[in-house]
C-alpha atoms as a PDB file:
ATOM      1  CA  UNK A   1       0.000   0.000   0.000  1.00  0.00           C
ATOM      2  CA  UNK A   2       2.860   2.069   0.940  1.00  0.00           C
ATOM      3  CA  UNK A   3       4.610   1.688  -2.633  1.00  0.00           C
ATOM      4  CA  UNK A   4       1.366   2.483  -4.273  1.00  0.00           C
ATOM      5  CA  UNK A   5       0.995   5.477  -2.324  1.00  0.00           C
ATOM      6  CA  UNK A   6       4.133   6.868  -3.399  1.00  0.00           C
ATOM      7  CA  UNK A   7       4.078   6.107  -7.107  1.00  0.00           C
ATOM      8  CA  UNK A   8       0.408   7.275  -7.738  1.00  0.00           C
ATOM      9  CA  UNK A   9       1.671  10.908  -5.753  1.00  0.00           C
ATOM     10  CA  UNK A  10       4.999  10.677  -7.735  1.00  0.00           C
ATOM     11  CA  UNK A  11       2.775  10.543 -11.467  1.00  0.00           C
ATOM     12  CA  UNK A  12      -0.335  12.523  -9.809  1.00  0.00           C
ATOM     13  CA  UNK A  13       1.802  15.516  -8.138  1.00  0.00           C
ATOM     14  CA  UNK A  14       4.463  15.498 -10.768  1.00  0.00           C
ATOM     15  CA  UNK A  15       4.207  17.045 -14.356  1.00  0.00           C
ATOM     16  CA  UNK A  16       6.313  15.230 -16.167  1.00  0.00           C
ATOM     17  CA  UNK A  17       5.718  11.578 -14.743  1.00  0.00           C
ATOM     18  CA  UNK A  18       2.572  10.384 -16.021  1.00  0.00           C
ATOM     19  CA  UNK A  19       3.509  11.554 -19.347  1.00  0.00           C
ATOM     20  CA  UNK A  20       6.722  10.064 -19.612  1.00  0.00           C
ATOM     21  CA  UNK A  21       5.108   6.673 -17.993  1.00  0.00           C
ATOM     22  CA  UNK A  22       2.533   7.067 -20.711  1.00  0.00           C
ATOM     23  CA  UNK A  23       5.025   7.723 -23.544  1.00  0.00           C
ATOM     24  CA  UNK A  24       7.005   4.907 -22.279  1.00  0.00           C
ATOM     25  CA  UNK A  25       3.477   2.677 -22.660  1.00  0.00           C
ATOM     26  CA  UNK A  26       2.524   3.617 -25.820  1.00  0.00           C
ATOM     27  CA  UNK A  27       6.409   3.133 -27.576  1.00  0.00           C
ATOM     28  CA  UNK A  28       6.254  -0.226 -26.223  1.00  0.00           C
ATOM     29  CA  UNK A  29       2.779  -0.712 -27.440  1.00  0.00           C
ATOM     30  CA  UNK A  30       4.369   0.370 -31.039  1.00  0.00           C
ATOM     31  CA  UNK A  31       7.457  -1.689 -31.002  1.00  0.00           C
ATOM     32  CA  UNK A  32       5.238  -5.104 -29.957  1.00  0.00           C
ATOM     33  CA  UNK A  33       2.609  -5.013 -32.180  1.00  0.00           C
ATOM     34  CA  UNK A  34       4.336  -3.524 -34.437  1.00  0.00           C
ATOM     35  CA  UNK A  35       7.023  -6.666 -34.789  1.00  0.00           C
ATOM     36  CA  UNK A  36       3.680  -9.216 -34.392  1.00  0.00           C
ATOM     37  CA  UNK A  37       2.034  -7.450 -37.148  1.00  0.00           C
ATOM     38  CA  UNK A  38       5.604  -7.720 -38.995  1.00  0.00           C
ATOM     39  CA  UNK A  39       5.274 -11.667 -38.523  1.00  0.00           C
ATOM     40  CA  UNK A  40       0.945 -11.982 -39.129  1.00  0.00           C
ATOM     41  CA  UNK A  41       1.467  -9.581 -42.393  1.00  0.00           C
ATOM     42  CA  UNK A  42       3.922 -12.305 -43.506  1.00  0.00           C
ATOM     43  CA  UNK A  43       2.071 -15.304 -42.813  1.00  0.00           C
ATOM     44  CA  UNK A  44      -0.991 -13.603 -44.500  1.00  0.00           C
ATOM     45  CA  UNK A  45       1.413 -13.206 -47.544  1.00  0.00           C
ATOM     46  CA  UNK A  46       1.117  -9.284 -47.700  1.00  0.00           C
ATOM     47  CA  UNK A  47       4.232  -8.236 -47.103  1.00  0.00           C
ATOM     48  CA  UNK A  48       8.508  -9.356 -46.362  1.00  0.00           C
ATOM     49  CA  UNK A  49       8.179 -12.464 -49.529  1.00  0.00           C
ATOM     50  CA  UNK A  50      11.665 -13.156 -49.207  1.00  0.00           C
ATOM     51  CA  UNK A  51      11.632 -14.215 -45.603  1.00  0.00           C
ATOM     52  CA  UNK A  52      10.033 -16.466 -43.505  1.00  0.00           C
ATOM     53  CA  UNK A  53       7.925 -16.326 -40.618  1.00  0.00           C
ATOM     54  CA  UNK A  54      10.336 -18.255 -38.639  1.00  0.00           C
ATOM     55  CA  UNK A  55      13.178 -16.063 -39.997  1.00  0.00           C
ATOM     56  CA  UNK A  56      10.866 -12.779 -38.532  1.00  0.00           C
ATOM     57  CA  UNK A  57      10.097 -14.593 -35.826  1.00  0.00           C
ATOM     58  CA  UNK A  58      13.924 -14.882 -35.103  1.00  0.00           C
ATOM     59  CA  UNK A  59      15.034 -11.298 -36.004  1.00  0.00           C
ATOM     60  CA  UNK A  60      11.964  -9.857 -33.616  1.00  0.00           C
ATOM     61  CA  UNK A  61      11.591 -11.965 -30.954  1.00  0.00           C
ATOM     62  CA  UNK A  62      13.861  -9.823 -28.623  1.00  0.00           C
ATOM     63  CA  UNK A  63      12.387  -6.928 -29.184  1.00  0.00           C
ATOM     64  CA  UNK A  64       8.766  -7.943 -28.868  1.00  0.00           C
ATOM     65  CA  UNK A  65       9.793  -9.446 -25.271  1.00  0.00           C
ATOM     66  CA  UNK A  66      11.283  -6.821 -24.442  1.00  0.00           C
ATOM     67  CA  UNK A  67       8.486  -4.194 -25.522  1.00  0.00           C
ATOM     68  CA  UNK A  68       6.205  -6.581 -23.807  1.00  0.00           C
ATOM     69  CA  UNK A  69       8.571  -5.650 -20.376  1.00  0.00           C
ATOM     70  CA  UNK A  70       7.913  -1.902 -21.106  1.00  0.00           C
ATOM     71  CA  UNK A  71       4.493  -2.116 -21.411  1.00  0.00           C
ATOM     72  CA  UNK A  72       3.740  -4.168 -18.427  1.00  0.00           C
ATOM     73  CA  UNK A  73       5.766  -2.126 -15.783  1.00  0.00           C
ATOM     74  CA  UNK A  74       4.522   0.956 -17.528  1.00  0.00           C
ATOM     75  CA  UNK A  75       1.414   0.132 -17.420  1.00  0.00           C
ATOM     76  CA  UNK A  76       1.287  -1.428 -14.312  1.00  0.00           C
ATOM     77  CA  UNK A  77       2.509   1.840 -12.934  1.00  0.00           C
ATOM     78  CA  UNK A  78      -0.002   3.573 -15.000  1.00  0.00           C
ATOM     79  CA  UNK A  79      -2.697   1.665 -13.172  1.00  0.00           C
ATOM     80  CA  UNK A  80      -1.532   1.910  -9.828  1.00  0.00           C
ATOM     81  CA  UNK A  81      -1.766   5.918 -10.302  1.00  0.00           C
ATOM     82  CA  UNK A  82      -5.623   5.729 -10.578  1.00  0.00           C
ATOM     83  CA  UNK A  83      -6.949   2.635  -9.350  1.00  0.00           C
ATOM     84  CA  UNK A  84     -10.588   3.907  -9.090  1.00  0.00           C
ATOM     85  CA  UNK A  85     -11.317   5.407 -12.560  1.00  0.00           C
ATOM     86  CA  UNK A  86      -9.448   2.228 -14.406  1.00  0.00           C
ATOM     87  CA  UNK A  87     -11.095  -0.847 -12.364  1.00  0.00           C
ATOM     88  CA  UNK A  88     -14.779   0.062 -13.379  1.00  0.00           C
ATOM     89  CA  UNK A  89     -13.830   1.305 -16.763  1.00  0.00           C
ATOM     90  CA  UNK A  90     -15.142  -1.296 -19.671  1.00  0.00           C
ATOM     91  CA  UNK A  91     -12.436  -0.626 -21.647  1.00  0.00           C
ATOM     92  CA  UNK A  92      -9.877  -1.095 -19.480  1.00  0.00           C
ATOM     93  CA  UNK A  93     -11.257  -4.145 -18.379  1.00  0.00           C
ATOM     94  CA  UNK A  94     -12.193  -5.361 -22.048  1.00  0.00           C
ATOM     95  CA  UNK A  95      -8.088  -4.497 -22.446  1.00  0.00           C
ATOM     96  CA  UNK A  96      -6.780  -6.341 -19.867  1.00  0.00           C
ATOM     97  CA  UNK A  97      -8.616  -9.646 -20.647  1.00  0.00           C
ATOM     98  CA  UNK A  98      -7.576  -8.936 -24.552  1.00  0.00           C
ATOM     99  CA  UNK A  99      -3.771  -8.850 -23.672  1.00  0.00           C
ATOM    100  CA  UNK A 100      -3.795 -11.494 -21.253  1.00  0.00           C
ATOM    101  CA  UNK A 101      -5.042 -13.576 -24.170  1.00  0.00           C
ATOM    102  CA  UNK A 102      -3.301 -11.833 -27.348  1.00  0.00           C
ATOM    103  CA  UNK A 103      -0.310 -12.781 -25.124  1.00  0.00           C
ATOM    104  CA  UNK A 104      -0.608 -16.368 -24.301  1.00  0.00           C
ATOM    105  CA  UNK A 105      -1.963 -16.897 -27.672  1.00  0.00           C
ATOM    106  CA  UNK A 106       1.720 -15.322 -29.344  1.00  0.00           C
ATOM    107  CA  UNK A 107       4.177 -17.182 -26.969  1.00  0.00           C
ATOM    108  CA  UNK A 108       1.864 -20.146 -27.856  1.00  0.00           C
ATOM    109  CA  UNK A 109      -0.023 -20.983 -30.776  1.00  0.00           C
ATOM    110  CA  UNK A 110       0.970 -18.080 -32.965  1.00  0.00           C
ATOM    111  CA  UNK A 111       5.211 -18.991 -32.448  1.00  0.00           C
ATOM    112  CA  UNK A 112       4.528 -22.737 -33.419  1.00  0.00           C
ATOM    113  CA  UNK A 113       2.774 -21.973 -36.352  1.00  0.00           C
ATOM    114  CA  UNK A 114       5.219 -19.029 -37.301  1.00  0.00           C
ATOM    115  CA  UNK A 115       8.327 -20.652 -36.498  1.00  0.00           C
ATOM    116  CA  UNK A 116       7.124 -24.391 -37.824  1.00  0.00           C
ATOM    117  CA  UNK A 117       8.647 -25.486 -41.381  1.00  0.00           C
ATOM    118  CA  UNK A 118       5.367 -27.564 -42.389  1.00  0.00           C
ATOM    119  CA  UNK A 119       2.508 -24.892 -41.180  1.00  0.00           C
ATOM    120  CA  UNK A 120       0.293 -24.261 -44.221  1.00  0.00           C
ATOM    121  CA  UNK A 121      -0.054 -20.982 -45.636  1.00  0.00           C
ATOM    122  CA  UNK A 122      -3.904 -21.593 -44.858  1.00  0.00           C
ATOM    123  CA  UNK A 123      -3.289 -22.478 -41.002  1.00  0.00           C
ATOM    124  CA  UNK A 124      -0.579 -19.393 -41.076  1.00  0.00           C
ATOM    125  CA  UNK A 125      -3.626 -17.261 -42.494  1.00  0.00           C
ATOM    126  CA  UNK A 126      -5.826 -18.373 -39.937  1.00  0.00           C
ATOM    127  CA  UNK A 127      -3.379 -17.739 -36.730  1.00  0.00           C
ATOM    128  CA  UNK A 128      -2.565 -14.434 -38.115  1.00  0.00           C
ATOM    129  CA  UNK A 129      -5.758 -12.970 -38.714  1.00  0.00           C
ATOM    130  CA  UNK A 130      -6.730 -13.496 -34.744  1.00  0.00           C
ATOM    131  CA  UNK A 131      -3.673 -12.389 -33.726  1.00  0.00           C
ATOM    132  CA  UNK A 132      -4.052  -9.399 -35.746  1.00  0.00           C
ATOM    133  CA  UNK A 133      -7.391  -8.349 -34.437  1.00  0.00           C
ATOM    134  CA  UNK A 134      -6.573  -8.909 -30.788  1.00  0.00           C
ATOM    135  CA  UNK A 135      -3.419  -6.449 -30.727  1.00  0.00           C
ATOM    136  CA  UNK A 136      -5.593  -4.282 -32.386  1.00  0.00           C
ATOM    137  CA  UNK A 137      -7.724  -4.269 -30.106  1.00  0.00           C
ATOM    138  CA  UNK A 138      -5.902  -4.062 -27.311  1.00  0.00           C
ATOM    139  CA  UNK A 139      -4.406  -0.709 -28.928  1.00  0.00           C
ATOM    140  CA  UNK A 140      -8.232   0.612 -28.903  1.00  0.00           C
ATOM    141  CA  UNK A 141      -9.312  -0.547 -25.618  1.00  0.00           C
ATOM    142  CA  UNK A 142      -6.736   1.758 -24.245  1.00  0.00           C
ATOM    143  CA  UNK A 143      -7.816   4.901 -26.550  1.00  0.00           C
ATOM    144  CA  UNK A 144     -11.298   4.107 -25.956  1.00  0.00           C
ATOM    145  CA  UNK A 145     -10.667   4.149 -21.620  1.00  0.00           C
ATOM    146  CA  UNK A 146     -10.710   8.113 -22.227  1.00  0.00           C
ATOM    147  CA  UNK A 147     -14.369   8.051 -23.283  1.00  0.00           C
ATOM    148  CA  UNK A 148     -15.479   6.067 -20.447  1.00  0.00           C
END
């Protein structure tokens, strides 16, 4: 209690803290998705031909994980700031449930396929398009936690 105490006065008294927590947030929200969107557009065949989704996979993975890092801490200590206006909030909540999903679902299903040498391009097509959606959704679940 003490801890949350002093990091919700520390981004509620302080200029320059929640913003830079939020910035932090949202450039870890870019870098994640936007390396899983790197690997779905490739597995849906729309974009990066001359590699493979494994090969993606590989040159991404880092990065993701470590985005991933960013935007839990960040947005852990985003939450902790104002406890009462995100818990009732739908589209916080509808967030949360999204991500814990969208990430089981990439360190899971979505890496075998990606990653596997004998994954059809029509089983690729149908992780992707899922995986797509959900990040997506995640992104607009936190927009949309302004509104309500």
């Amino acid at each position: 209690m003490l801890l949350q105490n002093a990091i919700a006065d520390a981004l509620n008294n302080t200029e320059w803290a929640f913003p830079l927590a939020e910035c932090i947030h949202i450039g870890g929200f870019a870098i994640a998705v936007g390396t899983i969107a790197l690997v779905d557009l490739r597995m849906l065949n729309l974009g990066l031909r001359k590699e493979t989704p494994a090969a993606i996979v590989r040159y991404t993975e880092l990065w993701t994980t470590i985005a991933l890092i960013f935007i839990i801490f960040s947005g852990a200590t985003l939450f902790i700031s104002q406890t009462f206006v995100y818990i009732p909030n739908p589209a916080f909540r509808l967030k949360m449930v999204l991500l814990a999903i969208a990430i089981v679902y990439n360190y899971t299903i979505h890496r075998k396929v990606a990653t596997s040498p004998t994954s059809s391009p029509g089983l690729q097509k149908l992780v992707a398009i899922p995986s797509l959606l959900m990040w997506v959704g995640i992104v607009f679940g936190g927009i949309f936690i302004a509104f309500f």
